[in-house]
N, C-alpha and C. Protein backbone atom coordinates (compact mmCIF):
# COMPACT_ATOMS: atom_id res chain seq x y z
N UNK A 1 19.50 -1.78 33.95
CA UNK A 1 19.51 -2.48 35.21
C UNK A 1 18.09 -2.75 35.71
N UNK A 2 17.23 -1.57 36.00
CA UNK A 2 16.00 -1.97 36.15
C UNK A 2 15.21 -3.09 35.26
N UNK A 3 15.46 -2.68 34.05
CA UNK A 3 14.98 -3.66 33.06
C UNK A 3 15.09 -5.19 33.31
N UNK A 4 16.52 -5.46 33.49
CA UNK A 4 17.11 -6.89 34.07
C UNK A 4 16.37 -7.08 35.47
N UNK A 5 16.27 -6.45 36.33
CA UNK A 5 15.60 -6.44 37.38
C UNK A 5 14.14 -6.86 36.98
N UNK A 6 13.71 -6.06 36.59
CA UNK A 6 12.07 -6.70 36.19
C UNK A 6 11.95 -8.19 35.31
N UNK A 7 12.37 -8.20 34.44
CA UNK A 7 12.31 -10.00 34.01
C UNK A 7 12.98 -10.78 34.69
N UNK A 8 14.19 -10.70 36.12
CA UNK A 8 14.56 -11.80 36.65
C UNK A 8 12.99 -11.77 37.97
N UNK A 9 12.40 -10.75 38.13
CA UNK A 9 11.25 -10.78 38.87
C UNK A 9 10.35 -11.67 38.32
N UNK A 10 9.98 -11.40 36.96
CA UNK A 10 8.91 -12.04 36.32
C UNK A 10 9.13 -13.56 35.93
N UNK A 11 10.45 -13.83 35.73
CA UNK A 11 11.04 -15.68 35.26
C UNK A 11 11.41 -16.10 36.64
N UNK A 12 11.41 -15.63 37.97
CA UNK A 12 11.45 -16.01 39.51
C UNK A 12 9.54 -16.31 39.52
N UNK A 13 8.91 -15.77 39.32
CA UNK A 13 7.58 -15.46 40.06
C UNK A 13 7.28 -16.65 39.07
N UNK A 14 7.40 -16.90 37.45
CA UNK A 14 6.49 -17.83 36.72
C UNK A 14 5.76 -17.06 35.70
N UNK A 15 6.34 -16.21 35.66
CA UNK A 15 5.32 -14.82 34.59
C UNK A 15 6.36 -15.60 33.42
N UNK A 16 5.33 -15.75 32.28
CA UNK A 16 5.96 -15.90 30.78
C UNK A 16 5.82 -14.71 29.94
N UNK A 17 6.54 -14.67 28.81
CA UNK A 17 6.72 -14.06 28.08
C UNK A 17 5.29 -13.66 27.33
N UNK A 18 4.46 -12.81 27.38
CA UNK A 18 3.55 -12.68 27.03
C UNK A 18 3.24 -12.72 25.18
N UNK A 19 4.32 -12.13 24.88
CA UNK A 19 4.45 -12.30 23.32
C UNK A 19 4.96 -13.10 22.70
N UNK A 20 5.37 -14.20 23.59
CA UNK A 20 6.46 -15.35 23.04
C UNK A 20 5.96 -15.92 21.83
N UNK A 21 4.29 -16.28 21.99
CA UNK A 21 3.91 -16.32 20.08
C UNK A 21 4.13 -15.36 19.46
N UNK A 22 3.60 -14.35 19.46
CA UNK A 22 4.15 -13.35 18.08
C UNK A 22 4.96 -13.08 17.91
N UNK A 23 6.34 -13.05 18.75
CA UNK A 23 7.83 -13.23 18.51
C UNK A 23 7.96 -14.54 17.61
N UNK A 24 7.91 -15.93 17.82
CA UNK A 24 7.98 -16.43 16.87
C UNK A 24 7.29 -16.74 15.81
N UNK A 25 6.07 -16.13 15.75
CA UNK A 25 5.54 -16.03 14.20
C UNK A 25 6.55 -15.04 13.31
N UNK A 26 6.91 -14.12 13.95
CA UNK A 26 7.73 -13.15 13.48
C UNK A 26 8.86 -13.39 12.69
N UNK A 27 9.59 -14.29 13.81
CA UNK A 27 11.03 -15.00 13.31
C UNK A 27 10.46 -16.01 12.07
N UNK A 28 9.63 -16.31 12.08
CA UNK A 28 9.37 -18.06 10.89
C UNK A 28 9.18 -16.92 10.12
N UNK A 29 7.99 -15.81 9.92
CA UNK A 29 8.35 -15.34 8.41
C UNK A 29 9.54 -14.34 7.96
N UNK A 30 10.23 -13.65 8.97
CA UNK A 30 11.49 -13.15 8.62
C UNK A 30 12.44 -14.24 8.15
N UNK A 31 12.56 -15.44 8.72
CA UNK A 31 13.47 -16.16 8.24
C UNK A 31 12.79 -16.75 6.64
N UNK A 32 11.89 -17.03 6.13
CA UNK A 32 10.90 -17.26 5.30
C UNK A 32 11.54 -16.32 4.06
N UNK A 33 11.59 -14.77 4.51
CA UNK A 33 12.14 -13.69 3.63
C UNK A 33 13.41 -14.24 3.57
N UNK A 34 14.32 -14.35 4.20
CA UNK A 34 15.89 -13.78 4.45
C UNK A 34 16.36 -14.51 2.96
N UNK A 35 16.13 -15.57 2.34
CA UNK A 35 17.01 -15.80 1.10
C UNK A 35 16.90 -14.66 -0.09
N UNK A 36 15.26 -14.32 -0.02
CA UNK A 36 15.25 -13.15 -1.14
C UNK A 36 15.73 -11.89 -1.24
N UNK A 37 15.86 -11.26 0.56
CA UNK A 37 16.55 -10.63 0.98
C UNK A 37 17.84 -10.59 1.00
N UNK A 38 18.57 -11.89 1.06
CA UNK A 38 20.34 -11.87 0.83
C UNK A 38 20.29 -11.97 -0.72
N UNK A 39 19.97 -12.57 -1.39
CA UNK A 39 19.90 -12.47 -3.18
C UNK A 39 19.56 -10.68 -3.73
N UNK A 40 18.56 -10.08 -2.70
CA UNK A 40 18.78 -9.06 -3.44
C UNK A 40 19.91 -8.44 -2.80
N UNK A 41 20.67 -8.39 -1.70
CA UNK A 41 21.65 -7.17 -1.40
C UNK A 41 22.44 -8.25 -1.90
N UNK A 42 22.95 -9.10 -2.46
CA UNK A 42 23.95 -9.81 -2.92
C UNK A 42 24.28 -9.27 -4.68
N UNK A 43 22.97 -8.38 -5.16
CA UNK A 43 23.13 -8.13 -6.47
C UNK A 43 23.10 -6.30 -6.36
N UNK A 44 23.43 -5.86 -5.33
CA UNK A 44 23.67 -4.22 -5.09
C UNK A 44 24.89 -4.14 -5.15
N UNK A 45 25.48 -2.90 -5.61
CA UNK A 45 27.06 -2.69 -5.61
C UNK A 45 27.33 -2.23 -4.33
N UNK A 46 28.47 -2.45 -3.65
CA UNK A 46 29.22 -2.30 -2.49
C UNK A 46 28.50 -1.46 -1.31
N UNK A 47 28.62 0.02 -2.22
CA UNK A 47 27.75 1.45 -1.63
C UNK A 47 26.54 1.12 -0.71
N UNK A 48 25.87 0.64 -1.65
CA UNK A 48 24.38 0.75 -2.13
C UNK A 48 24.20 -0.06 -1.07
N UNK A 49 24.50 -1.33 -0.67
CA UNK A 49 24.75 -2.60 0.15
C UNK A 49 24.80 -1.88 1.63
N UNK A 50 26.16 -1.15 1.72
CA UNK A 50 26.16 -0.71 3.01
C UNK A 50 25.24 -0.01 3.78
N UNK A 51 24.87 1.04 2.56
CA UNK A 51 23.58 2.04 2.87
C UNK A 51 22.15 0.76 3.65
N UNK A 52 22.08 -0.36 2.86
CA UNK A 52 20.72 -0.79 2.67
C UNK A 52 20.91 -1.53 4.31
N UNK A 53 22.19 -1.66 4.45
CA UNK A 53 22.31 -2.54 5.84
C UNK A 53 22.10 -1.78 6.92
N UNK A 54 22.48 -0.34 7.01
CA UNK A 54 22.58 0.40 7.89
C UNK A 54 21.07 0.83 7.95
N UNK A 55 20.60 0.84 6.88
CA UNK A 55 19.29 1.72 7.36
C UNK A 55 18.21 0.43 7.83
N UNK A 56 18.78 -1.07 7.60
CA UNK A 56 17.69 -1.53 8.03
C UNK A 56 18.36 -2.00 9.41
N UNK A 57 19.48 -1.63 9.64
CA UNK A 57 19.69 -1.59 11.20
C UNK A 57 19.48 -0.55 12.00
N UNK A 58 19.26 0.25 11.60
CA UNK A 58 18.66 1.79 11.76
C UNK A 58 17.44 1.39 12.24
N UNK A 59 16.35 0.71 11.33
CA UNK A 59 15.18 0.59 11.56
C UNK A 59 14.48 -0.47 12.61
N UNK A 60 15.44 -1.60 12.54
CA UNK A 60 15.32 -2.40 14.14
C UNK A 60 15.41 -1.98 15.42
N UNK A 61 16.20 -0.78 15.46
CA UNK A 61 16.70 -0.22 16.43
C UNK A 61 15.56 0.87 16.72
N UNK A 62 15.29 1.48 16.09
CA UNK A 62 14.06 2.12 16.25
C UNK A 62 12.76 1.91 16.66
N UNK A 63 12.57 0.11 16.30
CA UNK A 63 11.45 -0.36 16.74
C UNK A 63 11.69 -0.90 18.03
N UNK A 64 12.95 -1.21 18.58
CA UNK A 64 13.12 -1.60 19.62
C UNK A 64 13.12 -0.60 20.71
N UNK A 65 13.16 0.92 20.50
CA UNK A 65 13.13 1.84 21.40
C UNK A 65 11.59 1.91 21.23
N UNK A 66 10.76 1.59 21.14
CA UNK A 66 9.49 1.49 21.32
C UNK A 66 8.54 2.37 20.84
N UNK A 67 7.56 3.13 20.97
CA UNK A 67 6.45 3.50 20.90
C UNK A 67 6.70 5.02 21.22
N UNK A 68 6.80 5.27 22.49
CA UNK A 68 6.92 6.43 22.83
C UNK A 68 8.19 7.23 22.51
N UNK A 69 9.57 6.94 22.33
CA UNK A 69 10.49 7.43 21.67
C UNK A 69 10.36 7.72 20.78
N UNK A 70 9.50 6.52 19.65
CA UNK A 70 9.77 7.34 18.29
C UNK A 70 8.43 8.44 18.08
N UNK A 71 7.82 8.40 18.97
CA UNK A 71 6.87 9.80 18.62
C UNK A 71 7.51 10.66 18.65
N UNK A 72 8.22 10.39 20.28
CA UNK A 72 9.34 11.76 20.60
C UNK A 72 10.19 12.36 19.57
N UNK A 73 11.03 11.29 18.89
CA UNK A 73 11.88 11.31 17.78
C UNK A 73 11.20 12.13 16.50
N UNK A 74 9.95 11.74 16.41
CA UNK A 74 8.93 12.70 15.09
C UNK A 74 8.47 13.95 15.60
N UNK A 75 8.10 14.21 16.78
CA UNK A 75 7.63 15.13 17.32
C UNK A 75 8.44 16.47 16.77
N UNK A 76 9.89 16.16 17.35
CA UNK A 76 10.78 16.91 17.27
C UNK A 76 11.85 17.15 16.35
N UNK A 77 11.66 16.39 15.50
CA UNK A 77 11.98 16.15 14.23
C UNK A 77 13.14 15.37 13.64
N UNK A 78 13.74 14.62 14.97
CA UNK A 78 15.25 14.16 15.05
C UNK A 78 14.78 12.66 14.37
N UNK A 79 13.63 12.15 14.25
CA UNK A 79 13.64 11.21 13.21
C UNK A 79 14.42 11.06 11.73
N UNK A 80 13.90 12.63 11.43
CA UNK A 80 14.83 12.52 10.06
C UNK A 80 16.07 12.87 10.27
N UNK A 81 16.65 12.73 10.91
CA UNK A 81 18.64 13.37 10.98
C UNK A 81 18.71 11.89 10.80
N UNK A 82 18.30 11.09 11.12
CA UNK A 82 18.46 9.58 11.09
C UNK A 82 19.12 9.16 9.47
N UNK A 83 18.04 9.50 9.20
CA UNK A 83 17.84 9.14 7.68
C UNK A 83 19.01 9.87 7.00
């Protein structure tokens, strides 16, 4: 809620997205990857596939809790229960 609160503050006031370029440099070369990336989980067996999906949704998610979580998360060692 706060969160939503602060960017309807900042897109009311005229504040832009400060990273809006490196977000989309980001997307042009992730999308750039994604065919070699679906060709290779397209040639993993079933298992192997699920594992590879989860952990790289695992790993988005991780970068999206930011900076200070995942220290927290290493600090204390609950990074690796992840895994």
């Amino acid at each position: 809620a706060i969160f939503e609160f602060r960017e309807e503050c900042l897109r009311e006031y005229g504040f832009k997205d400060t990273y809006w370029s490196e977000k989309e440099d980001e997307n042009q070369a992730a999308l750039q990857a994604l065919p070699d990336l679906l060709a290779e989980l397209d040639k993993m067996d079933p298992d192997d596939r699920a594992l590879a999906l989860i952990e790289g949704l695992l790993a988005g998610n991780i970068f999206d809790w930011g900076s200070k979580a995942c220290v927290e998360l290493y600090q204390n060692g609950a990074i690796l229960e992840i895994y």
